[in-house]
Protein backbone atom coordinates (compact mmCIF):
# COMPACT_ATOMS: atom_id res chain seq x y z
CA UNK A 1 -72.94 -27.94 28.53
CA UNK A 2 -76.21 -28.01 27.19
CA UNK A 3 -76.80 -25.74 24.25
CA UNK A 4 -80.59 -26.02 24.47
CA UNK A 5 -80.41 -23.94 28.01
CA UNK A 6 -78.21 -21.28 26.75
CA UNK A 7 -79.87 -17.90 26.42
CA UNK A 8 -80.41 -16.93 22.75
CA UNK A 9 -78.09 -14.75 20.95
CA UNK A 10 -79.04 -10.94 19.36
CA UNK A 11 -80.49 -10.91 16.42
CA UNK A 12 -78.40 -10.67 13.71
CA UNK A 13 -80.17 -8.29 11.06
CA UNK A 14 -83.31 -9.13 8.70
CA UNK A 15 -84.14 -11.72 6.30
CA UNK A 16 -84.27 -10.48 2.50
CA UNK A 17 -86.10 -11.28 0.12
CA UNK A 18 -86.47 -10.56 -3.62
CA UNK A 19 -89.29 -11.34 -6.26
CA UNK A 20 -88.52 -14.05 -8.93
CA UNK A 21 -90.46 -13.17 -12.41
CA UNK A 22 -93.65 -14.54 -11.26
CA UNK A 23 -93.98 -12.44 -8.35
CA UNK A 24 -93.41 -15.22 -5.55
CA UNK A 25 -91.04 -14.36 -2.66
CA UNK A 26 -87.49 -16.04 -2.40
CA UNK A 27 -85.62 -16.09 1.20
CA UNK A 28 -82.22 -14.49 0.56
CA UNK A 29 -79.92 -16.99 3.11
CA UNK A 30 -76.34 -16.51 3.83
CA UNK A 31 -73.88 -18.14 2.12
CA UNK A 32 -71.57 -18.26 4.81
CA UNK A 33 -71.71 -19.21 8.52
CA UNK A 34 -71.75 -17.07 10.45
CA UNK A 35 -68.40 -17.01 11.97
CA UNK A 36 -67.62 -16.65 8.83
CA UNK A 37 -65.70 -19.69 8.61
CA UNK A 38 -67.60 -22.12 6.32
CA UNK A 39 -69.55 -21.56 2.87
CA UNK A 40 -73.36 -22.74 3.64
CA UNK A 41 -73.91 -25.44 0.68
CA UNK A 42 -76.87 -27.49 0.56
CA UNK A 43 -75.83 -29.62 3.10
CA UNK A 44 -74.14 -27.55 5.49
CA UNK A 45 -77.01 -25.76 6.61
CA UNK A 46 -80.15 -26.02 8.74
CA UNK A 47 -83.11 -23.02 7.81
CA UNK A 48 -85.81 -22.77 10.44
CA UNK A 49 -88.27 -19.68 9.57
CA UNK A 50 -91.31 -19.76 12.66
CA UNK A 51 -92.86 -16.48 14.90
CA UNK A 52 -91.18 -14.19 12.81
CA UNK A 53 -87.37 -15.04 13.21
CA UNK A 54 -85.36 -17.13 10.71
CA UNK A 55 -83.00 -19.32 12.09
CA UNK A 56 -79.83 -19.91 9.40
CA UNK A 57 -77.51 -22.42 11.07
CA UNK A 58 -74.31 -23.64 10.07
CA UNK A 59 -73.90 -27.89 10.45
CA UNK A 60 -70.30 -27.57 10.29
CA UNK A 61 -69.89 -25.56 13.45
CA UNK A 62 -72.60 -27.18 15.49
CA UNK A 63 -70.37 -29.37 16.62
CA UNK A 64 -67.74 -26.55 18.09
CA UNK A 65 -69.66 -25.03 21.04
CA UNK A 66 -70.44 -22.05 19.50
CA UNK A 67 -73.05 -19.32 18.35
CA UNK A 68 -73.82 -21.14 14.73
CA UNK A 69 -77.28 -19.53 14.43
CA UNK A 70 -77.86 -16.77 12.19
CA UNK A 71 -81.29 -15.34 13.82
CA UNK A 72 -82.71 -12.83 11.47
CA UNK A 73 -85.85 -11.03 11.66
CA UNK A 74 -88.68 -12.48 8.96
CA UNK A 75 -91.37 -9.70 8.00
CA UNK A 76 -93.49 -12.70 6.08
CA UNK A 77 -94.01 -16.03 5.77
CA UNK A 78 -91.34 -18.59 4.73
CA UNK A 79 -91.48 -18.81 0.98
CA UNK A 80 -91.34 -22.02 -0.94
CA UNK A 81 -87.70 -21.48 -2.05
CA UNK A 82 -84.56 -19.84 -1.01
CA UNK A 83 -80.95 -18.80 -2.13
CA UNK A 84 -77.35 -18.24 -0.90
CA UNK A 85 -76.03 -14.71 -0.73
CA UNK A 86 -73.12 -13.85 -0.27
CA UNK A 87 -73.15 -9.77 -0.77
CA UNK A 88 -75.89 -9.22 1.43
CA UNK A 89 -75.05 -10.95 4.70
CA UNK A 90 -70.62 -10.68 3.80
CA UNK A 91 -70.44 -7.23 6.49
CA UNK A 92 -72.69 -8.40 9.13
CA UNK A 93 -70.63 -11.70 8.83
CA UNK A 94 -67.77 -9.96 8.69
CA UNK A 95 -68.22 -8.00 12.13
CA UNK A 96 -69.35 -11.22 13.30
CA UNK A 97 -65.92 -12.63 13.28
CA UNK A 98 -64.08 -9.61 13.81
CA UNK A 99 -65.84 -8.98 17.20
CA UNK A 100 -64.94 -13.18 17.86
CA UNK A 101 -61.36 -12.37 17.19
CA UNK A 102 -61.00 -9.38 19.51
CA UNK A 103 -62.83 -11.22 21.83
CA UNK A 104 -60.71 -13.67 21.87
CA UNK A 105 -57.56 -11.44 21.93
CA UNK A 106 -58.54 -10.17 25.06
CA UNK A 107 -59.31 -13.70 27.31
């Protein structure tokens, strides 16, 4: 199947931020995938921001088939750097996988 036909998924929340001491923006990313299955490390993730969504996807489940896209809203540009956060994104990654594992409890 071709993933580049399927419909897009719901977004997923909103992109934080916070302020570093100089006053320029930094992207708050998750730190996991969201499946929750795999911890986002430099080189396990792909960050689109463009038209006001940020696109967070995880490398390591690309290859699976499934949903790997984060798509949070993004109220401003994309700023020059970003982070990993766990805290911030750990319920709505949490439900995430919950909802996957009913799901699948029930097919």
């Amino acid at each position: 199947m071709d993933r580049h036909l399927l419909e897009p998924s719901q977004m997923d929340g909103s992109l934080t931020y916070r302020y570093d001491t100089t006053g320029r923006p930094v992207a708050l990313l998750p730190a996991r995938c969201k499946l929750g299955r795999h911890f986002l490390g430099h080189l396990q993730l792909r960050a689109v921001v463009h038209d006001g969504e940020a696109h967070i996807s995880c490398l390591a489940c690309s290859n699976d088939g499934v949903d790997d896209t984060w798509r949070l809203t993004a109220t401003a540009p994309a700023p020059e750097r970003a982070e990993l956060s766990d805290e911030l994104y750990h319920q709505l990654a949490l439900r995430r996988a919950q909802a996957a594992s009913s799901w699948d409890k029930t097919s």
